[in-house]
C-alpha atoms as a PDB file:
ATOM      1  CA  UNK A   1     -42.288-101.060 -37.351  1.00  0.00           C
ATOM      2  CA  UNK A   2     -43.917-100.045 -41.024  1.00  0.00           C
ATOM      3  CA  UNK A   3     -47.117-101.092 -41.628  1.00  0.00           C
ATOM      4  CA  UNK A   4     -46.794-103.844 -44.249  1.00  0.00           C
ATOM      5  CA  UNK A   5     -44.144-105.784 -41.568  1.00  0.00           C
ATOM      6  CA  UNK A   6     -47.221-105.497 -39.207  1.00  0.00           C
ATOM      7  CA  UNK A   7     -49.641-106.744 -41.586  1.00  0.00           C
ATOM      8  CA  UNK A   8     -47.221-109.574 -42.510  1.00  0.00           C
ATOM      9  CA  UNK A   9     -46.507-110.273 -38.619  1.00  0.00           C
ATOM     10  CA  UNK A  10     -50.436-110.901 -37.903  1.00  0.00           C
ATOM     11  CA  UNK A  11     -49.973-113.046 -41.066  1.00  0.00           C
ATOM     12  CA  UNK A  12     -47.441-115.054 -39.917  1.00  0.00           C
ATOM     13  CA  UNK A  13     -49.246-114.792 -36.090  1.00  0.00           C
ATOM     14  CA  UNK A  14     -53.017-116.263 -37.590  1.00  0.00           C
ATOM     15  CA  UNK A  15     -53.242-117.261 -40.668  1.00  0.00           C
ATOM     16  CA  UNK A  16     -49.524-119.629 -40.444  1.00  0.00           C
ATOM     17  CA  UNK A  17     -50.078-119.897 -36.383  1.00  0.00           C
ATOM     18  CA  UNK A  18     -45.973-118.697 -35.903  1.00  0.00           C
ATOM     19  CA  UNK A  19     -44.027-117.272 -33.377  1.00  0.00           C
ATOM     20  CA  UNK A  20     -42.443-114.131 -34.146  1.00  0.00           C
ATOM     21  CA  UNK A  21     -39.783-111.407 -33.287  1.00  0.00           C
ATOM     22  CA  UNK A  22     -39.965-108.259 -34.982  1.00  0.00           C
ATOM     23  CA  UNK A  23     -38.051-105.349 -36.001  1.00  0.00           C
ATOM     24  CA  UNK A  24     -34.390-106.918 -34.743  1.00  0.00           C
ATOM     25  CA  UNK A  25     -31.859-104.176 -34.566  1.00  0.00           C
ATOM     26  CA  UNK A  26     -28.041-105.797 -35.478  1.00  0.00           C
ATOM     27  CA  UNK A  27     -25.687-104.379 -33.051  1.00  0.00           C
ATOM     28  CA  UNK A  28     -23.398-102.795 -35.878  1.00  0.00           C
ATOM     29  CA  UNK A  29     -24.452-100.418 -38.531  1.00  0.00           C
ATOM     30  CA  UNK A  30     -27.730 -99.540 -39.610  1.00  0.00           C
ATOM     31  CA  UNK A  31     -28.503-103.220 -40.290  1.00  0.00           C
ATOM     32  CA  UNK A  32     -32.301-104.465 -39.181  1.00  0.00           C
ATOM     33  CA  UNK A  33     -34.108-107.980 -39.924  1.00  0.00           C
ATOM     34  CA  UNK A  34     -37.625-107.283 -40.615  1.00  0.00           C
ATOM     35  CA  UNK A  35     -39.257-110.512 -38.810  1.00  0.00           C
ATOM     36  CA  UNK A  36     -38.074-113.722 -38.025  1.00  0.00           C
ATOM     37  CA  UNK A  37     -40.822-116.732 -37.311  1.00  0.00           C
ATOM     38  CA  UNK A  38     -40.530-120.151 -36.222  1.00  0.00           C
ATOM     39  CA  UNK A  39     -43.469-122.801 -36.395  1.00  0.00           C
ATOM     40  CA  UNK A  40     -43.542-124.452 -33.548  1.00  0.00           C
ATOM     41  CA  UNK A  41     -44.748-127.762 -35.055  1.00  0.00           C
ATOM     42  CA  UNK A  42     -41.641-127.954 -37.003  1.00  0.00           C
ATOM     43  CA  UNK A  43     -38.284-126.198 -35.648  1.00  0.00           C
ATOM     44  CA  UNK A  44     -36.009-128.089 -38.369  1.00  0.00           C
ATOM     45  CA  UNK A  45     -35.254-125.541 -41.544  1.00  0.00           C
ATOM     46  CA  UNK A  46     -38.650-125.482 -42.925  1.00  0.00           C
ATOM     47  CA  UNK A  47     -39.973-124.662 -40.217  1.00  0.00           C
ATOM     48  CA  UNK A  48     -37.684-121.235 -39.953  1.00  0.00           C
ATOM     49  CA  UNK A  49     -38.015-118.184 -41.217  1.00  0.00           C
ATOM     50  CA  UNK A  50     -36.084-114.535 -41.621  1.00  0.00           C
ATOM     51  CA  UNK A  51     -38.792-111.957 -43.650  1.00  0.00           C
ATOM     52  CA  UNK A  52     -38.104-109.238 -45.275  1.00  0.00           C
ATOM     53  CA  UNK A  53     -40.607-106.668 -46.690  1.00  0.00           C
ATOM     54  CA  UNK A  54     -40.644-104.052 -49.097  1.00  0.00           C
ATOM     55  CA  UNK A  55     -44.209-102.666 -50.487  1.00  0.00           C
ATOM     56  CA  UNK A  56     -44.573 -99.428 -52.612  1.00  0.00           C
ATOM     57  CA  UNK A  57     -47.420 -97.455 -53.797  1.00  0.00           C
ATOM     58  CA  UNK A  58     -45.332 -95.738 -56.434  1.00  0.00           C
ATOM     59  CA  UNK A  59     -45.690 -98.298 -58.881  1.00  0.00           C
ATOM     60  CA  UNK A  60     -42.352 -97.855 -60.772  1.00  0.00           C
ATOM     61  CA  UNK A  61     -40.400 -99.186 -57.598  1.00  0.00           C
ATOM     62  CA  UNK A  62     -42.959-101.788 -56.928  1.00  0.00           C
ATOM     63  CA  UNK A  63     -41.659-104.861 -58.406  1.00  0.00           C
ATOM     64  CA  UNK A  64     -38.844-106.892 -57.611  1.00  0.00           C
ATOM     65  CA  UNK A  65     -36.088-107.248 -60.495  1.00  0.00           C
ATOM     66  CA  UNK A  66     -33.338-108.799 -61.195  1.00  0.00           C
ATOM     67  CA  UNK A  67     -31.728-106.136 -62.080  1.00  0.00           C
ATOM     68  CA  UNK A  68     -27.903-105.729 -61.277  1.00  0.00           C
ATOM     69  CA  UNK A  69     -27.286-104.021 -57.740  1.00  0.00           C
ATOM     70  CA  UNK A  70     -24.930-101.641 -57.215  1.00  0.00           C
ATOM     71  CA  UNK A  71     -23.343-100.238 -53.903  1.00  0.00           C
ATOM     72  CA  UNK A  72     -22.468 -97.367 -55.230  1.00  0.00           C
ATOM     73  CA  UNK A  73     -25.655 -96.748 -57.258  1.00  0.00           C
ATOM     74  CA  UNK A  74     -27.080 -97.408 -53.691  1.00  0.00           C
ATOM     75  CA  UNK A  75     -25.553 -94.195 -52.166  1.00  0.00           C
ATOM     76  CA  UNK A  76     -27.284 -91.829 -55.652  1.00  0.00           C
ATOM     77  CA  UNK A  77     -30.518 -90.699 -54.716  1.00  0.00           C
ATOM     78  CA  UNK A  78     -32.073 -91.142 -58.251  1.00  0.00           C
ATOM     79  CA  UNK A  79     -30.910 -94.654 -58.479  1.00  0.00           C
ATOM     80  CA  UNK A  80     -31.645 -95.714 -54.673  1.00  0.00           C
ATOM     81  CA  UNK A  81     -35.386 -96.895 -54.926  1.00  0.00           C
ATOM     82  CA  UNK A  82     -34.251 -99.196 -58.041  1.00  0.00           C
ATOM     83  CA  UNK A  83     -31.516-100.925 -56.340  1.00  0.00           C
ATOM     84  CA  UNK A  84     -33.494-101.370 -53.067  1.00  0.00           C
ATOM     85  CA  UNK A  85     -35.775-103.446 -55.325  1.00  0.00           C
ATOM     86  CA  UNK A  86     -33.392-105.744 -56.606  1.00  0.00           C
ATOM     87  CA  UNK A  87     -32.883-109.528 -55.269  1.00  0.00           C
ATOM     88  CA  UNK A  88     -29.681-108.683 -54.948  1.00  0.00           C
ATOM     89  CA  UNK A  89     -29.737-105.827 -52.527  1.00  0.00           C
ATOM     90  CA  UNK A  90     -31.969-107.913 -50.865  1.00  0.00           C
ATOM     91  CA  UNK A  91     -29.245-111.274 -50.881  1.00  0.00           C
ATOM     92  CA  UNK A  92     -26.409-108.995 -50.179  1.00  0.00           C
ATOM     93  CA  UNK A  93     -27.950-106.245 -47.839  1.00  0.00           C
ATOM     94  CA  UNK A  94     -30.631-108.047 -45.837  1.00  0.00           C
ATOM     95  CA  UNK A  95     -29.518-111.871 -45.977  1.00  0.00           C
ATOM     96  CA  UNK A  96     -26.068-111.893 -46.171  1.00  0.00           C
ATOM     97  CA  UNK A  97     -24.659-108.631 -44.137  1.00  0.00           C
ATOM     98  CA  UNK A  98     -22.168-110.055 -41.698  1.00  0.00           C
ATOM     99  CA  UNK A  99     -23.582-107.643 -39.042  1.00  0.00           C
ATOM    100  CA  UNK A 100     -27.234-109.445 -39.798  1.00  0.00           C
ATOM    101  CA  UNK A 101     -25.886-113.213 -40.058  1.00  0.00           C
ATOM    102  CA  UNK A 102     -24.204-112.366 -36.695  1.00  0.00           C
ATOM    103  CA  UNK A 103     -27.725-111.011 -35.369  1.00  0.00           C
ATOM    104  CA  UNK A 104     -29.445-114.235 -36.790  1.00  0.00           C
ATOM    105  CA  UNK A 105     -27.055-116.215 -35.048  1.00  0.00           C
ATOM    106  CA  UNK A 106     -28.007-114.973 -31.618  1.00  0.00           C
ATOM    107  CA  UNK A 107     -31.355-116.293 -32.296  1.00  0.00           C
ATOM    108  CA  UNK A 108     -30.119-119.583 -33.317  1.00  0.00           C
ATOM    109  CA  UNK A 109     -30.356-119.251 -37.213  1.00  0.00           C
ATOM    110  CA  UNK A 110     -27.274-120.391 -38.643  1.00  0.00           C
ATOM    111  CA  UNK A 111     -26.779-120.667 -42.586  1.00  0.00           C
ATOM    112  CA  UNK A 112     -28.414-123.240 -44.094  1.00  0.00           C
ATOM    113  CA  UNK A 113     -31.068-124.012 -41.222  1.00  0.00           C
ATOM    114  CA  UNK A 114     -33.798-121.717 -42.201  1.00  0.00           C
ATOM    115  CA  UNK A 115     -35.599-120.070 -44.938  1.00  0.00           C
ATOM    116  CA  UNK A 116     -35.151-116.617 -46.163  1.00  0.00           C
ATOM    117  CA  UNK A 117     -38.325-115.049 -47.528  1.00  0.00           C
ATOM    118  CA  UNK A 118     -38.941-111.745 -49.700  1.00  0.00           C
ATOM    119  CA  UNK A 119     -42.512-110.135 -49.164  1.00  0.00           C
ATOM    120  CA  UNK A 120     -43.096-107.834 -51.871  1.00  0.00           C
ATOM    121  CA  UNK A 121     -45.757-106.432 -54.925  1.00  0.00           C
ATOM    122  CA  UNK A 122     -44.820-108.283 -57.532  1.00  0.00           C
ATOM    123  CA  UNK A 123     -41.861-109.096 -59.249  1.00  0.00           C
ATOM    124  CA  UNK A 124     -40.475-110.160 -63.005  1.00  0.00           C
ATOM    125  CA  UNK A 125     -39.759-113.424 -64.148  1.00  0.00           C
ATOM    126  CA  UNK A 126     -36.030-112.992 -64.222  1.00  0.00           C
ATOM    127  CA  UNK A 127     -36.417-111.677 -60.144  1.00  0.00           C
ATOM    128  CA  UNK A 128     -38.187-115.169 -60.022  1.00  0.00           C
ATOM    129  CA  UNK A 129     -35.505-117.344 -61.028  1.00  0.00           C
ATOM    130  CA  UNK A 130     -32.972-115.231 -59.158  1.00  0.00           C
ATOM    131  CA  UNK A 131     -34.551-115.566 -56.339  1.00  0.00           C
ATOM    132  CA  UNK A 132     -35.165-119.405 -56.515  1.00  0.00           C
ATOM    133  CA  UNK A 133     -31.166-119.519 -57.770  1.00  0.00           C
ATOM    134  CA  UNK A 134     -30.246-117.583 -54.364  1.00  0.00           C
ATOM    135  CA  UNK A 135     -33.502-120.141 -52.073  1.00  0.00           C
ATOM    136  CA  UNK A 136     -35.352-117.454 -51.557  1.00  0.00           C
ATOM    137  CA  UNK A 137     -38.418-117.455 -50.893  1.00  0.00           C
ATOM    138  CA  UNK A 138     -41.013-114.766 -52.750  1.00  0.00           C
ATOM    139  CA  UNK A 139     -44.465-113.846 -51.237  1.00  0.00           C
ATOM    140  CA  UNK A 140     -47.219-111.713 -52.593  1.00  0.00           C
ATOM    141  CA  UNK A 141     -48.038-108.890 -50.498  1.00  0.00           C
ATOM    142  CA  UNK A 142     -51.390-108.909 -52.068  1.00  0.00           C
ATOM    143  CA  UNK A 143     -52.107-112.432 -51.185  1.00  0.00           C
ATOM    144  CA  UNK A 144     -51.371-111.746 -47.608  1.00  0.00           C
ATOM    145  CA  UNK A 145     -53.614-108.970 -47.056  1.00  0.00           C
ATOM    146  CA  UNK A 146     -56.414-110.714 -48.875  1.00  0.00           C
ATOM    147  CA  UNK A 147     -55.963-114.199 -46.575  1.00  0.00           C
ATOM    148  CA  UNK A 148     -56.668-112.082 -43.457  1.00  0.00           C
ATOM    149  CA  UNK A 149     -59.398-109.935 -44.726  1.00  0.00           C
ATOM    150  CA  UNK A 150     -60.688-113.181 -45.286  1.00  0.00           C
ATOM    151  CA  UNK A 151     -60.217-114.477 -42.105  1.00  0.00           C
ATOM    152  CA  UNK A 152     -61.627-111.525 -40.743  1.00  0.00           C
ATOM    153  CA  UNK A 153     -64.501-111.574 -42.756  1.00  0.00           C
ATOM    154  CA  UNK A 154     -65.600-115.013 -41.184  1.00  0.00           C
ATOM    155  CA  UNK A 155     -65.781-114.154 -38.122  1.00  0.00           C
ATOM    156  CA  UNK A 156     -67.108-111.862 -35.308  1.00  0.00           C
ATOM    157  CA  UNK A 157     -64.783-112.210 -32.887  1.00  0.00           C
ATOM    158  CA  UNK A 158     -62.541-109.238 -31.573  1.00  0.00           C
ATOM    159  CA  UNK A 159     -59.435-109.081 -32.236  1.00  0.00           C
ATOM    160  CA  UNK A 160     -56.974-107.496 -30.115  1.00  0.00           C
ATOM    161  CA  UNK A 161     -54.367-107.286 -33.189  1.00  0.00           C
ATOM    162  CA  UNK A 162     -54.219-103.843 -34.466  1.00  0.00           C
ATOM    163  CA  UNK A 163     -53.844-105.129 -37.702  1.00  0.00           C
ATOM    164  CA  UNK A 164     -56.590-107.589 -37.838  1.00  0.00           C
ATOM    165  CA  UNK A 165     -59.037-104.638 -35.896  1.00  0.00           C
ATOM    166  CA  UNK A 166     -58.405-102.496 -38.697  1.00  0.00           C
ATOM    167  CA  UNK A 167     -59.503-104.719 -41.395  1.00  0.00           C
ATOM    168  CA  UNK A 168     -62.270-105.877 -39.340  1.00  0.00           C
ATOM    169  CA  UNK A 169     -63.643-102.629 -38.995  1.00  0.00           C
ATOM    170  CA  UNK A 170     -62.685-101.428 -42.939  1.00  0.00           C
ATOM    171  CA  UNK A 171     -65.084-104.707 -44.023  1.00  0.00           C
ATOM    172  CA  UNK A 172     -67.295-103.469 -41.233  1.00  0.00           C
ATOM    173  CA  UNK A 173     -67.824-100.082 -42.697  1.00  0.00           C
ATOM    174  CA  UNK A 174     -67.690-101.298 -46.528  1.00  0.00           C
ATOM    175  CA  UNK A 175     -70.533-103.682 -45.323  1.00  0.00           C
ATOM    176  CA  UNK A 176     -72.580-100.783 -43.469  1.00  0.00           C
ATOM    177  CA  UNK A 177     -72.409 -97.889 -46.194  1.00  0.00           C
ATOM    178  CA  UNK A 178     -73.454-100.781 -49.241  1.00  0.00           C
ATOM    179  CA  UNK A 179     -76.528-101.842 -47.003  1.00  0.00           C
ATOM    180  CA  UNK A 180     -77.221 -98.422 -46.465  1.00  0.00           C
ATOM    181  CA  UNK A 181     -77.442 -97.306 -50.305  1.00  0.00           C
END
């Protein structure tokens, strides 16, 4: 599991207070949902959710476009990062994959009753409208993060997530070597 699907797990696990299933391998190609989470104070559509997360440092490839995507621009290694950033690669390679709407299935998610969600850096305007034209869902990575460093930051209490632990003791040591200059 990469790092930003664990941060966005422990998001979904204590800031949201879901259920969730990571890192769901379909049983045909080299199809994988990220994370699905339920809330279990509402199990009708809105209550549903299949993630998806891409985050890049590199910040050419670190928005989400609307760009057009491309199967076979997929398979060139130049143009790969660009299409993987694309809401379509994203409707067509992540949501809509028969061997991942089979998976989904399996768990009970059937089209229409749930919410499909994009976690990403950023994205353009156009990606934006896309995405609300396809009902998905965009979240800022940035936002996340920020929500639990906040959490952790109010409290004291130890926290057996890996996730949360790490950005407990991150504020810990930012707190320790500013008191100390």
């Amino acid at each position: 599991m990469q790092t930003t699907e664990m941060i966005v797990e422990s998001y979904c696990n204590y800031i949201r207070h879901w259920a969730t299933i990571p890192n769901i391998k379909c049983d045909r190609g080299q199809y994988e949902i990220d994370l699905l989470a339920v809330d279990p104070r509402n199990m009708g559509r809105e209550g549903r959710y299949h993630i998806e997360c891409s985050v890049h440092i590199t910040a050419p490839f670190s928005r989400l476009t609307a760009a057009k995507f491309s199967e076979e621009k997929l398979k060139q290694r130049v143009e790969k990062p660009r299409q993987r950033m694309t809401i379509g690669f994203f409707k067509e390679r992540k949501f809509e994959a028969p061997e991942v709407l089979e998976k989904l299935s399996q768990y009970g998610f059937e089209p229409g009753n749930y919410r499909k969600v994009i976690v990403t850096d950023g994205w353009t305007n156009e990606a934006e409208e896309k995405a609300r034209e396809y009902d998905i869902l965009l979240w800022d990575f940035n936002r996340i993060l920020l929500e639990l460093a906040d959490l952790c930051a109010k409290t004291t209490k130890y926290f057996e997530d890996d996730t949360l632990r790490t950005i407990q003791l991150l504020l810990r040591a930012q707190k320790k070597v500013h008191k100390d200059k």
